[in-house]
Protein backbone atom coordinates (compact mmCIF):
# COMPACT_ATOMS: atom_id res chain seq x y z
CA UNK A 1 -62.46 26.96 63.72
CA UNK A 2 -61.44 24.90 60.89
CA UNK A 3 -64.40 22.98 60.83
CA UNK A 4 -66.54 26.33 60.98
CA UNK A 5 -65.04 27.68 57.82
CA UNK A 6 -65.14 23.88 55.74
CA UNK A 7 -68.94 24.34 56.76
CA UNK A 8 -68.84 27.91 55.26
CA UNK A 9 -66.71 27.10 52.08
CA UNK A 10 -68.89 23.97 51.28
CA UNK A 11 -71.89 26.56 52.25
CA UNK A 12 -70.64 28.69 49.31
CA UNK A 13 -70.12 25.99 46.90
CA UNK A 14 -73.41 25.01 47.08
CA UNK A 15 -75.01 27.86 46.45
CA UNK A 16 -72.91 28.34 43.45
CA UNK A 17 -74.12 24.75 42.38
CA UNK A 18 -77.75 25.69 42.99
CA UNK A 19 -76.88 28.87 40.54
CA UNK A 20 -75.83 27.08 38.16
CA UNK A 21 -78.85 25.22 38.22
CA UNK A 22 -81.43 27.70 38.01
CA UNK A 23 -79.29 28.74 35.36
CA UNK A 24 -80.08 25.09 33.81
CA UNK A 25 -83.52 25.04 34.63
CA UNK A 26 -84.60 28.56 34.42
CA UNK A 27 -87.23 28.81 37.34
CA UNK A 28 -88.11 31.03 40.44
CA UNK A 29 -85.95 29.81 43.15
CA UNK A 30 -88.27 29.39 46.04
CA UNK A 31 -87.23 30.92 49.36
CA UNK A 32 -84.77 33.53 47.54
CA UNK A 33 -81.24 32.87 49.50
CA UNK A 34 -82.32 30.62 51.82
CA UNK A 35 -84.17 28.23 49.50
CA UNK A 36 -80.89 28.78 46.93
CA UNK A 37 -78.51 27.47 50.43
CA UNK A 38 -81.29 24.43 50.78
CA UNK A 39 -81.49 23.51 47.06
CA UNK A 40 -77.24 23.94 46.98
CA UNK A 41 -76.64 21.85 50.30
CA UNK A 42 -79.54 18.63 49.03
CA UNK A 43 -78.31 18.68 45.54
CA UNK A 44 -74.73 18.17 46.70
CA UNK A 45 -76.02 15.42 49.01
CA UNK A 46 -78.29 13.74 45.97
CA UNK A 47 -75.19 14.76 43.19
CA UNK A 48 -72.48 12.91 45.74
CA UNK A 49 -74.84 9.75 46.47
CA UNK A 50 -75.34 8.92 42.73
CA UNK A 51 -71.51 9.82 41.89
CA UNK A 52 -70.78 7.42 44.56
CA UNK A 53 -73.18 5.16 43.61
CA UNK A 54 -72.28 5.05 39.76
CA UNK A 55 -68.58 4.97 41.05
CA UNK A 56 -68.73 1.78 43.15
CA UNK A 57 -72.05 -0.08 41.24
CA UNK A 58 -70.59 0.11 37.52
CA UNK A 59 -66.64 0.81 38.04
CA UNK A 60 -67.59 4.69 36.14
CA UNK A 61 -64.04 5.60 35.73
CA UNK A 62 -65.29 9.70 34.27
CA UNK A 63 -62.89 12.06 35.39
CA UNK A 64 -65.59 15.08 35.89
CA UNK A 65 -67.30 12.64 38.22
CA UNK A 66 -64.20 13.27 40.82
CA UNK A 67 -63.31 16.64 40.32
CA UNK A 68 -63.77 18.34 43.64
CA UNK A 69 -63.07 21.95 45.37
CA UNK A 70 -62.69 21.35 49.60
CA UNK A 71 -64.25 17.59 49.31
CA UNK A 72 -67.31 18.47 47.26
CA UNK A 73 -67.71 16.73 44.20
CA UNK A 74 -68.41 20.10 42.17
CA UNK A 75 -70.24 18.51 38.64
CA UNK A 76 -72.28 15.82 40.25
CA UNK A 77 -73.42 18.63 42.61
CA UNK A 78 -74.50 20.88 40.22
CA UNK A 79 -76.47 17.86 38.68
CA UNK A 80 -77.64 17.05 42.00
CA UNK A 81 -79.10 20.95 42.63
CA UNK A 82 -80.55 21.02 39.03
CA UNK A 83 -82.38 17.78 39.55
CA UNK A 84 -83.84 19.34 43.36
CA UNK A 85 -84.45 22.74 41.61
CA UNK A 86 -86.46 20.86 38.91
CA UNK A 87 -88.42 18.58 41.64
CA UNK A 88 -89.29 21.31 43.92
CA UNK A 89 -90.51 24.12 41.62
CA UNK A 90 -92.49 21.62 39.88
CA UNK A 91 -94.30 20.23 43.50
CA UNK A 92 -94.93 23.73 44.51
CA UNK A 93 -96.99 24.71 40.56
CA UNK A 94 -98.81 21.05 40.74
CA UNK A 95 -99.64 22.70 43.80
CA UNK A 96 -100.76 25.76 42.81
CA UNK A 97 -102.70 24.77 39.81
CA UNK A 98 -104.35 21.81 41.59
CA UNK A 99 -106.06 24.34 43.72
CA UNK A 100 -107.63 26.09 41.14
């Protein structure tokens, strides 16, 4: 049960770090709630890896890079969802405009 509602928590932090997002890059979230939960879920995965990265590679000793709410790094992940936010809406218009 405990597990269930970590999955659920970190579930709900990442959409909140995919809002923030599309609140930094103002685009049309693809896939309405479902794309926000996919966006939230990879951007904490990419924010984490290059926390971790920066972290261990060049001895980064930034206090927002740790701050975290039920093990999820919460600024890295909002960088994380911004920079899959940015990526994906611009695939699917270099998409749309190379059909034309």
């Amino acid at each position: 049960m405990d597990d269930l509602i970590s999955l659920l928590v970190q579930v709900l932090i990442a959409m909140t770090c995919a809002f923030a997002a599309n609140i930094l890059v103002p685009r049309q979230v693809p896939g309405k709630l479902l794309g926000l939960v996919l966006i939230g879920l990879i951007g904490v995965f990419v924010g984490q890896w290059v926390a971790d990265y920066l972290l261990q590679q060049y001895s980064f000793s930034l206090p927002w890079l740790t701050w975290s709410f039920q093990g999820v790094p919460l600024v890295p992940s909002i960088i994380g969802s911004t920079i899959v936010l940015y990526i994906v809406t611009a695939f699917l218009s270099w998409g749309r405009y190379g059909n034309r």
